[in-house]
Protein backbone atom coordinates (compact mmCIF):
# COMPACT_ATOMS: atom_id res chain seq x y z
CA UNK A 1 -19.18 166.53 -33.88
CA UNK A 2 -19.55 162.78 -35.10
CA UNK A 3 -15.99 161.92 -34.21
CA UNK A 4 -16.74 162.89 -30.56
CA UNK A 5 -19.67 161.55 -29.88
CA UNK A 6 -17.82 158.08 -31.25
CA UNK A 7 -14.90 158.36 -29.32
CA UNK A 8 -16.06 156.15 -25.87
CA UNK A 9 -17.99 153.57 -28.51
CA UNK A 10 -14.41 153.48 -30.33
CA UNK A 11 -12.76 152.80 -27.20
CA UNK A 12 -14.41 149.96 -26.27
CA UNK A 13 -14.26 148.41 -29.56
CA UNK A 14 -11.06 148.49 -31.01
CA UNK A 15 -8.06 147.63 -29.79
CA UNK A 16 -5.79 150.79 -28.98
CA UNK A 17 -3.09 151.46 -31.24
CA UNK A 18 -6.44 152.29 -33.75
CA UNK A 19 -7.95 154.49 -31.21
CA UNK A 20 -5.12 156.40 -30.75
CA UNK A 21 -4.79 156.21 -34.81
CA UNK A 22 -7.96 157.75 -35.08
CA UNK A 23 -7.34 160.39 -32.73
CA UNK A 24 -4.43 161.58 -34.62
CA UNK A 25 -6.39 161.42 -37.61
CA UNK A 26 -8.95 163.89 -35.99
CA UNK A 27 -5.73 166.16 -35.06
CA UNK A 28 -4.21 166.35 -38.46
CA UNK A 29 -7.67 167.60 -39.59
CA UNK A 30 -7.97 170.52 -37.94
CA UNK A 31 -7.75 172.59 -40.19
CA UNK A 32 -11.80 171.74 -41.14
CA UNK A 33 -12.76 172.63 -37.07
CA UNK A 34 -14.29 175.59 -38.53
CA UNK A 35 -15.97 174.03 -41.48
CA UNK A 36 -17.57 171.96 -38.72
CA UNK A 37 -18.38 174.89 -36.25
CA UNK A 38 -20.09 176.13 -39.31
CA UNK A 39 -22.22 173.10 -40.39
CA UNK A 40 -22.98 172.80 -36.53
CA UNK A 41 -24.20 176.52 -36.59
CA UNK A 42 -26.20 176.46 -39.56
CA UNK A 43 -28.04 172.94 -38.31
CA UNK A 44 -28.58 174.64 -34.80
CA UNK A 45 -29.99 178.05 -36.49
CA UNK A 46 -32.00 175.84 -38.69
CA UNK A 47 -33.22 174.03 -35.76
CA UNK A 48 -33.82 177.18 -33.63
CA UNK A 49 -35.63 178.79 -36.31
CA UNK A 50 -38.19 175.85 -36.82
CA UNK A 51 -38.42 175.47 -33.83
CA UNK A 52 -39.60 179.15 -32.95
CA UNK A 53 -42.46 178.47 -35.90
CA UNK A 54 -43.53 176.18 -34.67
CA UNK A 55 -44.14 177.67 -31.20
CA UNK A 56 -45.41 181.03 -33.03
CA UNK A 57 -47.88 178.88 -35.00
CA UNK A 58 -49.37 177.29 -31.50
CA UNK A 59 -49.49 180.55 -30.10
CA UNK A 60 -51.44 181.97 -32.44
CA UNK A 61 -54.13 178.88 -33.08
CA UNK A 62 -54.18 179.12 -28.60
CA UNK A 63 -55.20 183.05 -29.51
């Protein structure tokens, strides 16, 4: 996810031969895509799920 989001900052800051360095870099890794998906999931979940106590917890104070 990090590597994305850094990939327009990268851009404008280094000259290209290291962007295009770094993208290969992010190729040859592939392999840990779905160690990522995974960390993603879990943080979204986690987020979801405090997110829906949170709610439940003003709902019932409102009540």
């Amino acid at each position: 996810m990090m590597p994305w989001c850094m990939i327009p900052l990268l851009q404008w800051t280094l000259p290209w031969p290291t962007y295009v360095n770094i993208i290969s870099i992010i190729i040859s890794e592939i392999d840990f895509l779905p160690a990522y998906f995974v960390i993603i999931g879990i943080g979204l979940a986690y987020f979801r799920k405090g997110k829906t106590d949170k709610s439940l917890s003003t709902e019932q104070t409102d009540e």
